[in-house]
Protein backbone atom coordinates (compact mmCIF):
# COMPACT_ATOMS: atom_id res chain seq x y z
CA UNK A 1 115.78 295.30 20.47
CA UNK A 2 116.95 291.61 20.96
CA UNK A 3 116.16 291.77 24.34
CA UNK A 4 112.62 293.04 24.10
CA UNK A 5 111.97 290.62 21.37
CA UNK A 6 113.12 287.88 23.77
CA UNK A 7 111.08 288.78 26.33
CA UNK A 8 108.00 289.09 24.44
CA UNK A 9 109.01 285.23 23.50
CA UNK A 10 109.03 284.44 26.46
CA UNK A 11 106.08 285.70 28.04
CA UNK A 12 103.91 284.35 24.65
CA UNK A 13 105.14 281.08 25.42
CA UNK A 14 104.29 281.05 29.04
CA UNK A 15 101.02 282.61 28.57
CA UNK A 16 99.98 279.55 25.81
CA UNK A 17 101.47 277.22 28.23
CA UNK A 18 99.39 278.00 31.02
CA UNK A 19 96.08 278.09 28.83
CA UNK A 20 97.42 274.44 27.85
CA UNK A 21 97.90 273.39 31.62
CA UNK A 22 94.02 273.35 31.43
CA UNK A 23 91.85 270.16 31.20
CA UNK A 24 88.18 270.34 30.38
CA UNK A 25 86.21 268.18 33.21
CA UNK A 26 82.93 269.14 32.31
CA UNK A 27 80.93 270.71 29.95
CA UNK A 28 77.24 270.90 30.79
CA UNK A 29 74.16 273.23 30.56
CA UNK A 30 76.39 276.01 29.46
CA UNK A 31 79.13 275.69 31.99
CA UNK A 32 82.40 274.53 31.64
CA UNK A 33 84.93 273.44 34.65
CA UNK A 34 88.66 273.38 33.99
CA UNK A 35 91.17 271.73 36.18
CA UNK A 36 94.98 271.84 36.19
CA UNK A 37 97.63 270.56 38.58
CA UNK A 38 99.77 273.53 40.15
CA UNK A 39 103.12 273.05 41.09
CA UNK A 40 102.85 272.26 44.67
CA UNK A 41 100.59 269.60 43.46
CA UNK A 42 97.24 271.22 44.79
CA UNK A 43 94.57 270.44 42.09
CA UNK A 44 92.75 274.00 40.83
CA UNK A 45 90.02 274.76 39.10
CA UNK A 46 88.47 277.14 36.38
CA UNK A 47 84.34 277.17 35.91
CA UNK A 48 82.73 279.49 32.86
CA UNK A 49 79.37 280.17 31.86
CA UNK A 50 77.72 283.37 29.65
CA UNK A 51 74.64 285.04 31.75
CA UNK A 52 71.98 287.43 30.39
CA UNK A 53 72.50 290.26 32.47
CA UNK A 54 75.20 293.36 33.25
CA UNK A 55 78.44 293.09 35.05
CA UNK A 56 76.92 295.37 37.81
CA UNK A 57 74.12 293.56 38.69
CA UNK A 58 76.11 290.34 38.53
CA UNK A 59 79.06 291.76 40.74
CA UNK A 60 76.26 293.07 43.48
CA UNK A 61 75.07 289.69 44.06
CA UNK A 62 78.49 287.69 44.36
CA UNK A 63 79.46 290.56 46.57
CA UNK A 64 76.87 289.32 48.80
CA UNK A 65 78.50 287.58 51.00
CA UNK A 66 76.20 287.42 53.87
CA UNK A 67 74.21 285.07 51.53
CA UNK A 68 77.06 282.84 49.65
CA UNK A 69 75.89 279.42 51.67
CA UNK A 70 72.51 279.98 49.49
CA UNK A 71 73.93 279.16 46.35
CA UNK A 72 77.34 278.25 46.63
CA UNK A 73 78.57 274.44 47.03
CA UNK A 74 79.19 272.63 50.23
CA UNK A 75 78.95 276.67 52.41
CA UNK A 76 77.06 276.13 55.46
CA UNK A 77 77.13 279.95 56.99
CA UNK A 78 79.08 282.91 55.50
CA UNK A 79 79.40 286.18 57.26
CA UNK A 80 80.81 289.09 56.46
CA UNK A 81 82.82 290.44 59.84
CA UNK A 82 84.34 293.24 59.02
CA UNK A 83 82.75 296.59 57.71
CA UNK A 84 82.53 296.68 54.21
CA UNK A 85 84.68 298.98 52.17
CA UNK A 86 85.96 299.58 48.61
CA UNK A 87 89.36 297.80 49.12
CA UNK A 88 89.07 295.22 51.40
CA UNK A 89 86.48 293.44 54.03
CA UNK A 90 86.98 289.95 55.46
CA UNK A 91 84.21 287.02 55.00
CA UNK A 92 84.32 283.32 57.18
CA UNK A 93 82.74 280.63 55.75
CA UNK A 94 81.48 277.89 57.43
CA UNK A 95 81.66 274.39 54.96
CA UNK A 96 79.84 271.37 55.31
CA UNK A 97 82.49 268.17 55.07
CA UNK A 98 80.17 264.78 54.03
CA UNK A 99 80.75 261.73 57.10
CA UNK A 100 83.57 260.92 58.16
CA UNK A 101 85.65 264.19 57.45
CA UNK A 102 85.33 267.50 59.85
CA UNK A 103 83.68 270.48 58.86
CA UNK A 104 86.10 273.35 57.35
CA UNK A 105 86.22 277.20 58.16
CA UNK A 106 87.92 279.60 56.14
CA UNK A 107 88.50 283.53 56.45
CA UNK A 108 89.23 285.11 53.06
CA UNK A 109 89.75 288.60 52.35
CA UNK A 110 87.90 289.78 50.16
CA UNK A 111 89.44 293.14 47.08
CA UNK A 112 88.32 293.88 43.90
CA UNK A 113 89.22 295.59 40.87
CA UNK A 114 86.92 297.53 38.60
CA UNK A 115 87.61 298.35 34.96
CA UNK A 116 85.32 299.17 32.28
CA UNK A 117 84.69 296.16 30.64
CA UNK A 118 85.88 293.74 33.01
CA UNK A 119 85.74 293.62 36.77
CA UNK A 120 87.89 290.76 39.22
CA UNK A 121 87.23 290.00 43.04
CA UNK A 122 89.48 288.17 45.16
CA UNK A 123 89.52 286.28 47.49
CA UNK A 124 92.70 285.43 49.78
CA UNK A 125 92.77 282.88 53.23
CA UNK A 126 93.63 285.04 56.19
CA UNK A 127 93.88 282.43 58.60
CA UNK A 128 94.88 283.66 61.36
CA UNK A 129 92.44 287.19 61.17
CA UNK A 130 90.05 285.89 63.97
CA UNK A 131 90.91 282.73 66.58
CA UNK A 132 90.45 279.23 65.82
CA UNK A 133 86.78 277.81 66.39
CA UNK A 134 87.01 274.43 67.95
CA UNK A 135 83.79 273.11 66.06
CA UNK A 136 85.68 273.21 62.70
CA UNK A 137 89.17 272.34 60.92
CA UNK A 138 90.16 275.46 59.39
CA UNK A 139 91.28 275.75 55.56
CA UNK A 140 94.57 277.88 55.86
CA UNK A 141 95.53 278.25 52.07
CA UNK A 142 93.07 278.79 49.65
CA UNK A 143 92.67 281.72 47.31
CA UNK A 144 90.32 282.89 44.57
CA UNK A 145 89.47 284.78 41.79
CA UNK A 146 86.12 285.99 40.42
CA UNK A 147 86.10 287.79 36.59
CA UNK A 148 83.51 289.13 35.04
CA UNK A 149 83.84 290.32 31.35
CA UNK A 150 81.39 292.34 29.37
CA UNK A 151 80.01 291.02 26.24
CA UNK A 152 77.18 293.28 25.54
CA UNK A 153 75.25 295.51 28.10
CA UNK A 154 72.69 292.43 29.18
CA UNK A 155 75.35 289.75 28.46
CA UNK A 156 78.34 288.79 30.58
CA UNK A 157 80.91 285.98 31.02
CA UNK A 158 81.44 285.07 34.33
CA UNK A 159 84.53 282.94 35.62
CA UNK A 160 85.77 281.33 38.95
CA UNK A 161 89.26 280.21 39.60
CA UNK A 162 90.20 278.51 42.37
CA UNK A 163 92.56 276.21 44.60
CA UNK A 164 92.96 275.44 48.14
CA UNK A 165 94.77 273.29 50.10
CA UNK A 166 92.43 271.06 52.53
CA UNK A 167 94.45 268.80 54.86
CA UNK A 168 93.54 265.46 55.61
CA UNK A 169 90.98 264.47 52.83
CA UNK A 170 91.84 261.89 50.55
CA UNK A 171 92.64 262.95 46.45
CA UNK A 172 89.70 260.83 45.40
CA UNK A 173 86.83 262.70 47.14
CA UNK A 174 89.04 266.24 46.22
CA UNK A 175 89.05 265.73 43.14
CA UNK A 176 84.72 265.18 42.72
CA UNK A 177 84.81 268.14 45.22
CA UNK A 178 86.35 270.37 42.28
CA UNK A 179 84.15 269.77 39.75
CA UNK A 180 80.92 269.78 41.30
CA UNK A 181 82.15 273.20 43.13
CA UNK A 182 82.29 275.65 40.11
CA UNK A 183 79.21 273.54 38.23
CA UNK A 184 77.03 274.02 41.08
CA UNK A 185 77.74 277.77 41.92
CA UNK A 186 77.35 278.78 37.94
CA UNK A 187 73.94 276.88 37.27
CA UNK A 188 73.27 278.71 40.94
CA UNK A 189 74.07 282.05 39.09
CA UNK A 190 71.97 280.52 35.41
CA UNK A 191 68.52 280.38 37.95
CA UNK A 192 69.16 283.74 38.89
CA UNK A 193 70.08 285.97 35.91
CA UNK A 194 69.28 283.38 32.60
């Protein structure tokens, strides 16, 4: 009994700790951004908004991938290259670096998880899935996570969490990168379902 009772201690208190790990950055037209330091020191971040419509239709258009660079931040091309399927499929992005830094590529694979009232895709770098394009610095760890809870059949929180590392860019220009990356995509989403 002692033991059970310590574990459930234990994983109360690191549950509250990591909601406490989070710093509001912004909150603006109905979105709020997040950001917390993880422990290799990477800088990740947490965007929220509530849209008028169902998880379904919601979930159809972010699984669009073919047409992410049209409203997500700082995509210049995203393809989906393999076949998709109800586990897995791979995406490459193509990401548009502002003078003086190189362009990025990244391959993420792409899984998601479907329960009744909430529903999760993510996204994992697989760098090494296709060769290296010369044209563009590739991103080889990033990862993340789309959720998308129910609040009423035409209402639905959406969230995105993410981190990656991007080599040689200074700290000053990641961080502005991290906010304006989750604000952009969910007032993106707020023209298309609000």
């Amino acid at each position: 009994m002692n033991l059970i009772f310590s574990v459930l201690i234990t994983l109360i208190s690191f549950f509250y700790q990591n909601l406490n790990d989070w710093e509001l950055k912004k909150n603006q037209d109905n979105v709020k951004v997040f950001t917390r330091s993880l422990d290799n020191g990477i800088k990740e971040f947490l965007g929220e908004t509530i849209l008028n419509s169902t998880m379904d239709s919601i979930f159809s258009f972010i699984m669009d991938f073919n047409k992410a660079n049209q409203w997500m931040y700082k995509i210049k091309s995203s393809k989906i290259i393999t076949p998709v399927n109800e586990k897995t499929f791979y995406v490459y992005f193509t990401i548009k670096m502002n003078w003086p830094l190189e362009d990025r590529d990244l391959i993420m694979e792409v899984s998601n998880i479907k329960e009744k009232k909430i529903i999760k895709i993510e996204l994992q770098s697989q760098p090494n899935f296709i060769p290296i394009n010369d044209k563009y610095k590739r991103i080889i760890n990033s990862s993340s996570i789309w959720t998308l809870e129910y609040l009423d059949k035409f209402k639905t929180k959406v969230s995105l969490q993410s981190n990656s590392d991007i080599e040689g860019i200074p700290t000053w220009i990641t961080d502005m990168f991290i906010t304006q990356s989750p604000l952009y995509a969910m007032k993106n989403l707020q023209k298309e379902f609000n």
